[in-house]
Protein backbone atom coordinates (compact mmCIF):
# COMPACT_ATOMS: atom_id res chain seq x y z
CA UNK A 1 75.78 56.07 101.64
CA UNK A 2 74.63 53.22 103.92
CA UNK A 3 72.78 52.92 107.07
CA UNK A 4 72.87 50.17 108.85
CA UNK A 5 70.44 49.73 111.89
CA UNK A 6 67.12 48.10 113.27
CA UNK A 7 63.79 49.30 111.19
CA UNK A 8 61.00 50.91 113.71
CA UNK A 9 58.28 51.71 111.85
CA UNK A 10 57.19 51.84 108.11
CA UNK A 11 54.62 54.66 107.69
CA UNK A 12 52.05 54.99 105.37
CA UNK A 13 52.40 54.95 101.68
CA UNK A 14 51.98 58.27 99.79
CA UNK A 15 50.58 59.44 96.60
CA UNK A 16 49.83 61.75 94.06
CA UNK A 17 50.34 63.86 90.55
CA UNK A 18 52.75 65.83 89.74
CA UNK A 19 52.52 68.96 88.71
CA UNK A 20 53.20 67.81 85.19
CA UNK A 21 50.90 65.45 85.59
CA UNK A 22 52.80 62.60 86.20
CA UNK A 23 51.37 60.17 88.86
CA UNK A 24 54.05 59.50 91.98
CA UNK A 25 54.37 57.33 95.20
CA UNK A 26 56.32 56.97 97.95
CA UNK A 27 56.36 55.45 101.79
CA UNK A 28 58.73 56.32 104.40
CA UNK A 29 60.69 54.52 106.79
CA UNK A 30 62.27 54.60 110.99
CA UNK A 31 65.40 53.06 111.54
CA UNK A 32 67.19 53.64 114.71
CA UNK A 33 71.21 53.20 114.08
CA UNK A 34 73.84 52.18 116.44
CA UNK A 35 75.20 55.34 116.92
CA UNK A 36 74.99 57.29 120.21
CA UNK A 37 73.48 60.69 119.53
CA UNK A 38 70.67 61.48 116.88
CA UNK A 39 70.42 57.68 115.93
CA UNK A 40 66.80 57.85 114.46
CA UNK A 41 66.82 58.54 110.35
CA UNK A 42 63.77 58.78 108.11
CA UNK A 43 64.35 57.28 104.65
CA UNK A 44 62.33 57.65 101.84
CA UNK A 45 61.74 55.11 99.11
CA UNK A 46 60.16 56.56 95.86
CA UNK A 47 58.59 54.85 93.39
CA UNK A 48 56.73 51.02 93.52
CA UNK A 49 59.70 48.77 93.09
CA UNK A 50 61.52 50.40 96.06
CA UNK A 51 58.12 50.54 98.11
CA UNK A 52 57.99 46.78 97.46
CA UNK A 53 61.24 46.25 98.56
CA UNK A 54 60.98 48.06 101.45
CA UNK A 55 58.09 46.50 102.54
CA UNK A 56 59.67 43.08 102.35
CA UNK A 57 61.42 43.94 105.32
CA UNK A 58 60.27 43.03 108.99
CA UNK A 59 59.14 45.90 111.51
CA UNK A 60 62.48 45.19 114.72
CA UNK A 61 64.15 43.54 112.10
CA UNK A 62 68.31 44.26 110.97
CA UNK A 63 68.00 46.34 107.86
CA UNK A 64 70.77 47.81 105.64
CA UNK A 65 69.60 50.75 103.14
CA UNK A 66 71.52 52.40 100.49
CA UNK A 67 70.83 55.49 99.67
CA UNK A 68 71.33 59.45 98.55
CA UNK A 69 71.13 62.43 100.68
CA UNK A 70 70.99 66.01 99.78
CA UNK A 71 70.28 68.92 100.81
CA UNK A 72 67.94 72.09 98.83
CA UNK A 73 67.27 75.68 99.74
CA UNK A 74 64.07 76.86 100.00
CA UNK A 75 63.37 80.89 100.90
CA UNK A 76 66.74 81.06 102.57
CA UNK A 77 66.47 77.39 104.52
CA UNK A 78 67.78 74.18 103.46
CA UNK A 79 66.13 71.26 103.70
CA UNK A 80 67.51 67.53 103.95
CA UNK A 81 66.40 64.79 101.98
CA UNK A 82 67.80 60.99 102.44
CA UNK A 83 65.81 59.04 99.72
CA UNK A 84 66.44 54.88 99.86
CA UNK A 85 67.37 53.10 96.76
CA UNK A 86 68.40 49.58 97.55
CA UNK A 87 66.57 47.87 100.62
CA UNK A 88 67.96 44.68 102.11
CA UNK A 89 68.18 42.66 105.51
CA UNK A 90 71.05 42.55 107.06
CA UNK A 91 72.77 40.90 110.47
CA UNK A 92 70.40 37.42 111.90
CA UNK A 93 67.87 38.82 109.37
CA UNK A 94 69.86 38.07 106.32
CA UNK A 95 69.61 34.37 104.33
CA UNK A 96 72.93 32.72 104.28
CA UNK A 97 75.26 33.51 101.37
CA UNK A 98 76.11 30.67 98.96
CA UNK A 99 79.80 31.31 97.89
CA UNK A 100 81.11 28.91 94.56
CA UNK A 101 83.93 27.44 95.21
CA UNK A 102 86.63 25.97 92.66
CA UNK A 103 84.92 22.49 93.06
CA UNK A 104 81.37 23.72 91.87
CA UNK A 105 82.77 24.78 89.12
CA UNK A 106 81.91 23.29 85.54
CA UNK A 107 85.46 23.62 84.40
């Protein structure tokens, strides 16, 4: 899944251990969509490379983030979850695209 939209606010970076000790981190994300009703989505990047990427990108800047959503019960109540997995500007945010064309190439 993609959204597509204008990032808010990057919140603070978490961390911690696992209950099998492994060590985690993560850092969460605003971006408000284009949509008309409930246009505000948290997205959650786990782990450093995503954090990194995610932190490349500019607070009121055009984002585009691909990621996974899912849902898990708890006690009788579900829970959403939409973790980020590719982070990347988008719109007058992006840098231009170089296409090759048939005359750049070697052959």
């Amino acid at each position: 899944m993609q959204i597509e939209g204008k990032l808010i606010k990057i919140l603070e970076a978490e961390s911690g251990t696992s209950k099998s000790g492994k060590a985690w981190s993560k850092q969460s994300c605003l971006v408000e969509t284009d949509e008309k009703y409930n246009n505000l989505v948290c997205v959650t990047a786990f782990g450093d490379d995503n954090i990194n990427n995610l932190n490349k990108l500019k607070v009121d800047g055009r984002c585009t983030i691909w990621c996974n959503v899912y849902s898990r019960e708890y006690n009788g109540k579900f829970y959403n979850q939409i973790d980020g997995w590719r982070f990347s500007k988008s719109g007058n945010d992006a840098p231009a695209e170089s296409f090759i064309t048939s005359d750049d190439m070697p052959f």
